[in-house]
PDB file of N, CA and C in Angstrom:
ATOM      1  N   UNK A   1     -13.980 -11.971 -14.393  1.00  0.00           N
ATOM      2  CA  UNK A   1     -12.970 -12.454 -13.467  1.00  0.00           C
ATOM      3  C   UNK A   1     -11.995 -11.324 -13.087  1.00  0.00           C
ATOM      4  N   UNK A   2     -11.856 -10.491 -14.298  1.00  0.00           N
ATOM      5  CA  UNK A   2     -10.693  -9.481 -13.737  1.00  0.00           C
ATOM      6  C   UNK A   2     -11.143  -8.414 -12.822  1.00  0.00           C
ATOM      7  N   UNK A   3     -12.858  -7.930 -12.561  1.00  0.00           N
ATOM      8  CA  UNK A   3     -13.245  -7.482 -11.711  1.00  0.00           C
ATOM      9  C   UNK A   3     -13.279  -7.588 -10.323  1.00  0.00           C
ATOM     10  N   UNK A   4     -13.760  -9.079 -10.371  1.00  0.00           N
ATOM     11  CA  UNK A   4     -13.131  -9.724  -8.971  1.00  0.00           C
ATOM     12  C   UNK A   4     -11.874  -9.344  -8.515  1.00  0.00           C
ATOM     13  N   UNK A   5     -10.371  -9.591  -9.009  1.00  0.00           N
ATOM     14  CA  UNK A   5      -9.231  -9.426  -8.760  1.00  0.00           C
ATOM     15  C   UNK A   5      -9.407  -7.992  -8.515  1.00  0.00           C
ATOM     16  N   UNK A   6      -9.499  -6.933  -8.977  1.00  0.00           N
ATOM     17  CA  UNK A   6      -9.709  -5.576  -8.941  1.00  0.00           C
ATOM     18  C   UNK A   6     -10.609  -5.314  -7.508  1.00  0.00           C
ATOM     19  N   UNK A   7     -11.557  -5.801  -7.414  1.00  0.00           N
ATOM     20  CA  UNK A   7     -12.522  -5.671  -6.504  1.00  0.00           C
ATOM     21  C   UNK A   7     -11.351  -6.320  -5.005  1.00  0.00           C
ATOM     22  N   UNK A   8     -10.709  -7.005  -5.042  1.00  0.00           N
ATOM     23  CA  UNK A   8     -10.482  -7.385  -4.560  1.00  0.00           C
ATOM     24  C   UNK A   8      -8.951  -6.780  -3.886  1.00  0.00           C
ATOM     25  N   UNK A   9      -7.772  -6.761  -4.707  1.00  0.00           N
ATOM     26  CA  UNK A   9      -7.249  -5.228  -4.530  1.00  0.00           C
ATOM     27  C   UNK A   9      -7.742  -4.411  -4.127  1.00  0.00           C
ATOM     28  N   UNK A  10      -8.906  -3.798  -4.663  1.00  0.00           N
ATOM     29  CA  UNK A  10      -9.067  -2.386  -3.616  1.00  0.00           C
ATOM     30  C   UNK A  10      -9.524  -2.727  -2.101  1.00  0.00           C
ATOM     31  N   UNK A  11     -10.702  -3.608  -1.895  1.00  0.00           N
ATOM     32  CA  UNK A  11     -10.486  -3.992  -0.294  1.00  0.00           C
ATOM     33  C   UNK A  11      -9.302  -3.600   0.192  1.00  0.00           C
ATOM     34  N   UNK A  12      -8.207  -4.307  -0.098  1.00  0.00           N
ATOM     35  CA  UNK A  12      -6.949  -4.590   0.461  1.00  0.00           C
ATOM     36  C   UNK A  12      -6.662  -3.406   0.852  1.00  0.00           C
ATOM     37  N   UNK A  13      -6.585  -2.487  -0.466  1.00  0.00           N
ATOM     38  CA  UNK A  13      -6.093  -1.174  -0.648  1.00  0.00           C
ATOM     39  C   UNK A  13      -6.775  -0.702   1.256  1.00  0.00           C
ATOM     40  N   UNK A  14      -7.976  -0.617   0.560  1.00  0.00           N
ATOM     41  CA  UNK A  14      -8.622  -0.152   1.803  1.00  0.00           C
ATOM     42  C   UNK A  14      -8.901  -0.377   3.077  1.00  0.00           C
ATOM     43  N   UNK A  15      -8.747  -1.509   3.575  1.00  0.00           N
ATOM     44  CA  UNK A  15      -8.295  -2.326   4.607  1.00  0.00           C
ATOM     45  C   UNK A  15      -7.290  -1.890   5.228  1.00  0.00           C
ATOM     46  N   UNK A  16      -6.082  -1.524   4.457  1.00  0.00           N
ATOM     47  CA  UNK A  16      -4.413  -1.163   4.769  1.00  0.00           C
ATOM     48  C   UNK A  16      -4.969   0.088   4.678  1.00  0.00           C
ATOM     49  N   UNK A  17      -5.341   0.913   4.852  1.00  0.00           N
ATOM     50  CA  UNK A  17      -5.477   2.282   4.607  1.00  0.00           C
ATOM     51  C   UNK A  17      -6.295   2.851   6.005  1.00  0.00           C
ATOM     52  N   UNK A  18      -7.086   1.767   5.982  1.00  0.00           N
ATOM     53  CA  UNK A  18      -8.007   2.342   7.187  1.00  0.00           C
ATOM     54  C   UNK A  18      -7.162   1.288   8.804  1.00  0.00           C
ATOM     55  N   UNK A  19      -6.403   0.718   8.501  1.00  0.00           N
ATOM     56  CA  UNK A  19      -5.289   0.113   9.467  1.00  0.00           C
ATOM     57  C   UNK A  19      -4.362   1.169   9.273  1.00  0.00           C
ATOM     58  N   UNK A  20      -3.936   1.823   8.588  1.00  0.00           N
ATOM     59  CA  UNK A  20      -2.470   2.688   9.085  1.00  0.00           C
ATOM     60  C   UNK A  20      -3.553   3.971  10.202  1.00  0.00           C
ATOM     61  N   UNK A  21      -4.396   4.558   9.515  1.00  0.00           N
ATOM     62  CA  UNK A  21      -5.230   5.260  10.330  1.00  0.00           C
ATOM     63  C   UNK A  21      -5.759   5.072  11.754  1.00  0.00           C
ATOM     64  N   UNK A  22      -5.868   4.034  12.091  1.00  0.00           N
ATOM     65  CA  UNK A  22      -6.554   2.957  13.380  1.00  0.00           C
ATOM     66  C   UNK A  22      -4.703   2.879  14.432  1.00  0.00           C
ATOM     67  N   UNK A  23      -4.053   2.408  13.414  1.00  0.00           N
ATOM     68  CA  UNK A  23      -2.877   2.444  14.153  1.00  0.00           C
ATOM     69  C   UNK A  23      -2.174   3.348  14.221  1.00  0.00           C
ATOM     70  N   UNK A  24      -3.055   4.983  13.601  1.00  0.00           N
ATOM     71  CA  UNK A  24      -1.845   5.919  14.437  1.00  0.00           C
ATOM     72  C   UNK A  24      -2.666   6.627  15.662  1.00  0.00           C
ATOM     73  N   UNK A  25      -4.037   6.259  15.735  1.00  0.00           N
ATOM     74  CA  UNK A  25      -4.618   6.621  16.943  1.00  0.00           C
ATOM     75  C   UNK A  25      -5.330   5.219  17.927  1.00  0.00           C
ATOM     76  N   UNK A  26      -3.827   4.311  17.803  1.00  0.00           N
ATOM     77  CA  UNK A  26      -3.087   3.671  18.897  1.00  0.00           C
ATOM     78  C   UNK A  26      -4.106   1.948  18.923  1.00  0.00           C
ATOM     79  N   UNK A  27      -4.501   1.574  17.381  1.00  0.00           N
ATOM     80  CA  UNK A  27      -5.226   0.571  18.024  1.00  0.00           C
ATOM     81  C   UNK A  27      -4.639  -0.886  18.398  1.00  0.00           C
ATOM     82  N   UNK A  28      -4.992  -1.936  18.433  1.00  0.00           N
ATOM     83  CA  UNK A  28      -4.216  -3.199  18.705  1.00  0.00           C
ATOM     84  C   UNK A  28      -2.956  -3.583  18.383  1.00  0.00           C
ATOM     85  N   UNK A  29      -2.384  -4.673  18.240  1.00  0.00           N
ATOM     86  CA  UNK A  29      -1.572  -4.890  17.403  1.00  0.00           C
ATOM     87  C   UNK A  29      -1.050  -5.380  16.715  1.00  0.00           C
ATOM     88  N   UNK A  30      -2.297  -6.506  16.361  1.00  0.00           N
ATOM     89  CA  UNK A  30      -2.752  -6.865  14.499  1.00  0.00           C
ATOM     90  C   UNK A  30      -2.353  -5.660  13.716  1.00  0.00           C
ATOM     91  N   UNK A  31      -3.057  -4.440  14.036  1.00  0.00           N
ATOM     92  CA  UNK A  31      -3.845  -3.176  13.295  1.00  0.00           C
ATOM     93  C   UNK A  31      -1.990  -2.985  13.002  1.00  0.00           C
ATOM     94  N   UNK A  32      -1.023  -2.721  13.567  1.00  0.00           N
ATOM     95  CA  UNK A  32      -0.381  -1.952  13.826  1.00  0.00           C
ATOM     96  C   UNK A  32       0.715  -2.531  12.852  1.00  0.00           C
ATOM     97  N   UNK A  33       0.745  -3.955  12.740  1.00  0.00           N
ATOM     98  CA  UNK A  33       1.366  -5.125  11.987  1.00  0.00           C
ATOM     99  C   UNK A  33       0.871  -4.719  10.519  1.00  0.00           C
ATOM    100  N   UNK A  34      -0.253  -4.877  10.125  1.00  0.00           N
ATOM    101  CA  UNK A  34      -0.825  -4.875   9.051  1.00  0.00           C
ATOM    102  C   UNK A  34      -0.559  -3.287   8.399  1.00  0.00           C
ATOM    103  N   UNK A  35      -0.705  -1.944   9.501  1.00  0.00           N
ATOM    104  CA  UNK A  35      -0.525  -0.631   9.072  1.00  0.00           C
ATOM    105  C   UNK A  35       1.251  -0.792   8.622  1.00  0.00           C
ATOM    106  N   UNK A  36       2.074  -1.120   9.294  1.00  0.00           N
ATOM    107  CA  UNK A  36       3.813  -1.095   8.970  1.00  0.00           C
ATOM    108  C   UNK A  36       3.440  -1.680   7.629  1.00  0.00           C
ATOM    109  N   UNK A  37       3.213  -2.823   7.093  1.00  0.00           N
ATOM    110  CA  UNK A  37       3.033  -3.502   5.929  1.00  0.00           C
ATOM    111  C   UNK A  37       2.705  -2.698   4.939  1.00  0.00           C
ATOM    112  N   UNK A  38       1.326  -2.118   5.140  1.00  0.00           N
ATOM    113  CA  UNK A  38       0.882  -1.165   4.052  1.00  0.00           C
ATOM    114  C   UNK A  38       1.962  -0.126   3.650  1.00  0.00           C
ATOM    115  N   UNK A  39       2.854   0.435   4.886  1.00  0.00           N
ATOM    116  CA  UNK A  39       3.100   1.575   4.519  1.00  0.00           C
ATOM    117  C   UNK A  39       4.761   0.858   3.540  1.00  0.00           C
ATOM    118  N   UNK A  40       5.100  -0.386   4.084  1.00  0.00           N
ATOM    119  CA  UNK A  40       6.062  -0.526   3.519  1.00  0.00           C
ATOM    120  C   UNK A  40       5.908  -0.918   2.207  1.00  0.00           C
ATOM    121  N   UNK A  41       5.152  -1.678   1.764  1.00  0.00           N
ATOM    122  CA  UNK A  41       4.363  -1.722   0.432  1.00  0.00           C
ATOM    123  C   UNK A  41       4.259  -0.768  -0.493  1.00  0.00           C
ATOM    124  N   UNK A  42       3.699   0.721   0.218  1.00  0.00           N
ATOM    125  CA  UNK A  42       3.546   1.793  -0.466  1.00  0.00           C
ATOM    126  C   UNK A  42       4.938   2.552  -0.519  1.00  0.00           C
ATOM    127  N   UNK A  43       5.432   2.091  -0.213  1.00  0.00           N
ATOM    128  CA  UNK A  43       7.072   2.905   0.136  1.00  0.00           C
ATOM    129  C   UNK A  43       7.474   2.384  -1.584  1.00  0.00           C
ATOM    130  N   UNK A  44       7.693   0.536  -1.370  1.00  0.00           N
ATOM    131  CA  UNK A  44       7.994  -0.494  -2.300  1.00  0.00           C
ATOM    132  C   UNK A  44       7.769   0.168  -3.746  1.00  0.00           C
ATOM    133  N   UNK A  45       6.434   0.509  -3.633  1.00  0.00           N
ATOM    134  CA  UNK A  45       5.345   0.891  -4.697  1.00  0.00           C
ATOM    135  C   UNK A  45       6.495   2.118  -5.173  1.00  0.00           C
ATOM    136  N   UNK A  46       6.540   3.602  -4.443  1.00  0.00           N
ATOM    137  CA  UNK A  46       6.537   4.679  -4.727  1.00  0.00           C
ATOM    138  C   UNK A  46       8.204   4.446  -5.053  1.00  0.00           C
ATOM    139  N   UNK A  47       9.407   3.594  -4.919  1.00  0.00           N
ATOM    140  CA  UNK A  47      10.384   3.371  -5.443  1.00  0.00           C
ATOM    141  C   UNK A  47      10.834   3.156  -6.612  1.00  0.00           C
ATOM    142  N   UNK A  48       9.796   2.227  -6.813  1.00  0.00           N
ATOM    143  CA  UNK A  48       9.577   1.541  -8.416  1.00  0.00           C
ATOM    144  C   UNK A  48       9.434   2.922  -8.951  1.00  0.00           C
ATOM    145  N   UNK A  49       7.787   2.830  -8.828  1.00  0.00           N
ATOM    146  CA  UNK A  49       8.215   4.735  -9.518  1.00  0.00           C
ATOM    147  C   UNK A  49       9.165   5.672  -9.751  1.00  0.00           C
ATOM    148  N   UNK A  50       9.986   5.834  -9.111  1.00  0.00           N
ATOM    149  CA  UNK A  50      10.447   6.786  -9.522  1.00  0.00           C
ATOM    150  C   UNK A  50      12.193   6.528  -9.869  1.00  0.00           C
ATOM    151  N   UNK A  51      11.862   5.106  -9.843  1.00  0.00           N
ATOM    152  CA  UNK A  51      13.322   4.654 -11.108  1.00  0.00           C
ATOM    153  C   UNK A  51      13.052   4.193 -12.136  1.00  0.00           C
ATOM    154  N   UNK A  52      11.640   3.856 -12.559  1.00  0.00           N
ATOM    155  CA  UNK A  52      11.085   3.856 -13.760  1.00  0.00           C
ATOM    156  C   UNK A  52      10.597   5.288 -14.396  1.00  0.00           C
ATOM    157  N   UNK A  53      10.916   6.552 -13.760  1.00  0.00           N
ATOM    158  CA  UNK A  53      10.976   7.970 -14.324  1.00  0.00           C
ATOM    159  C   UNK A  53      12.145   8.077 -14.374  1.00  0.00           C
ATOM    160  N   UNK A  54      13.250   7.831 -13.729  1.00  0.00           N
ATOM    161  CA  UNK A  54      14.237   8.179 -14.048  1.00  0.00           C
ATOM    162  C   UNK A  54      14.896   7.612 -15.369  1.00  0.00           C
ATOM    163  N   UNK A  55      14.483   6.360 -15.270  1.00  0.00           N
ATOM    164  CA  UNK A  55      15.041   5.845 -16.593  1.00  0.00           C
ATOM    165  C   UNK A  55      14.217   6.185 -18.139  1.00  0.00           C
ATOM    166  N   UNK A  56      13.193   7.078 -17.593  1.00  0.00           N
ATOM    167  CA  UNK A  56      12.586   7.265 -19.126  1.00  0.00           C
ATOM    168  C   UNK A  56      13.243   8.090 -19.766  1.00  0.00           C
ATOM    169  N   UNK A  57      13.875   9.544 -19.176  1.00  0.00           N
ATOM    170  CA  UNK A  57      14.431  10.828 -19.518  1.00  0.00           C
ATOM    171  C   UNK A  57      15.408  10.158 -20.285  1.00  0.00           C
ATOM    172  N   UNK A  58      16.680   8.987 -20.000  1.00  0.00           N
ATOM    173  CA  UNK A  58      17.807   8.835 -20.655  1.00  0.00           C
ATOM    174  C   UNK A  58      17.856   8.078 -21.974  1.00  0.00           C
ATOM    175  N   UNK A  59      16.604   7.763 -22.427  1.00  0.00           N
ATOM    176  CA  UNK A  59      16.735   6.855 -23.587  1.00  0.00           C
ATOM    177  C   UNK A  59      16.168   7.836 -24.721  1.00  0.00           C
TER     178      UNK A  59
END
């Protein structure tokens, strides 16, 4: 079961990945909806990160 979920994440992953690509050489604008998402997601993502490094150094 946890493969599925995994398997299933990465689609996504990849889906949003190959939509930010599609929408920077100008496609619909589903594509373009779904590419903002990804990237804000990955923004989301890369935040967390790096206040969960910051807080490791002080303890």
């Amino acid at each position: 079961m946890t493969i599925v979920v995994l398997l299933g994440v990465l689609l996504l992953v990849i889906g949003g990945c190959v939509c930010v690509v599609w929408a920077a050489r100008g496609g619909p604008r589903w594509v373009r909806v779904v590419a903002t998402a990804t990237l804000a997601a990955g923004e989301l993502v890369s935040r967390s990160n790096q206040r969960s490094r910051r807080g490791d150094g002080e303890e």
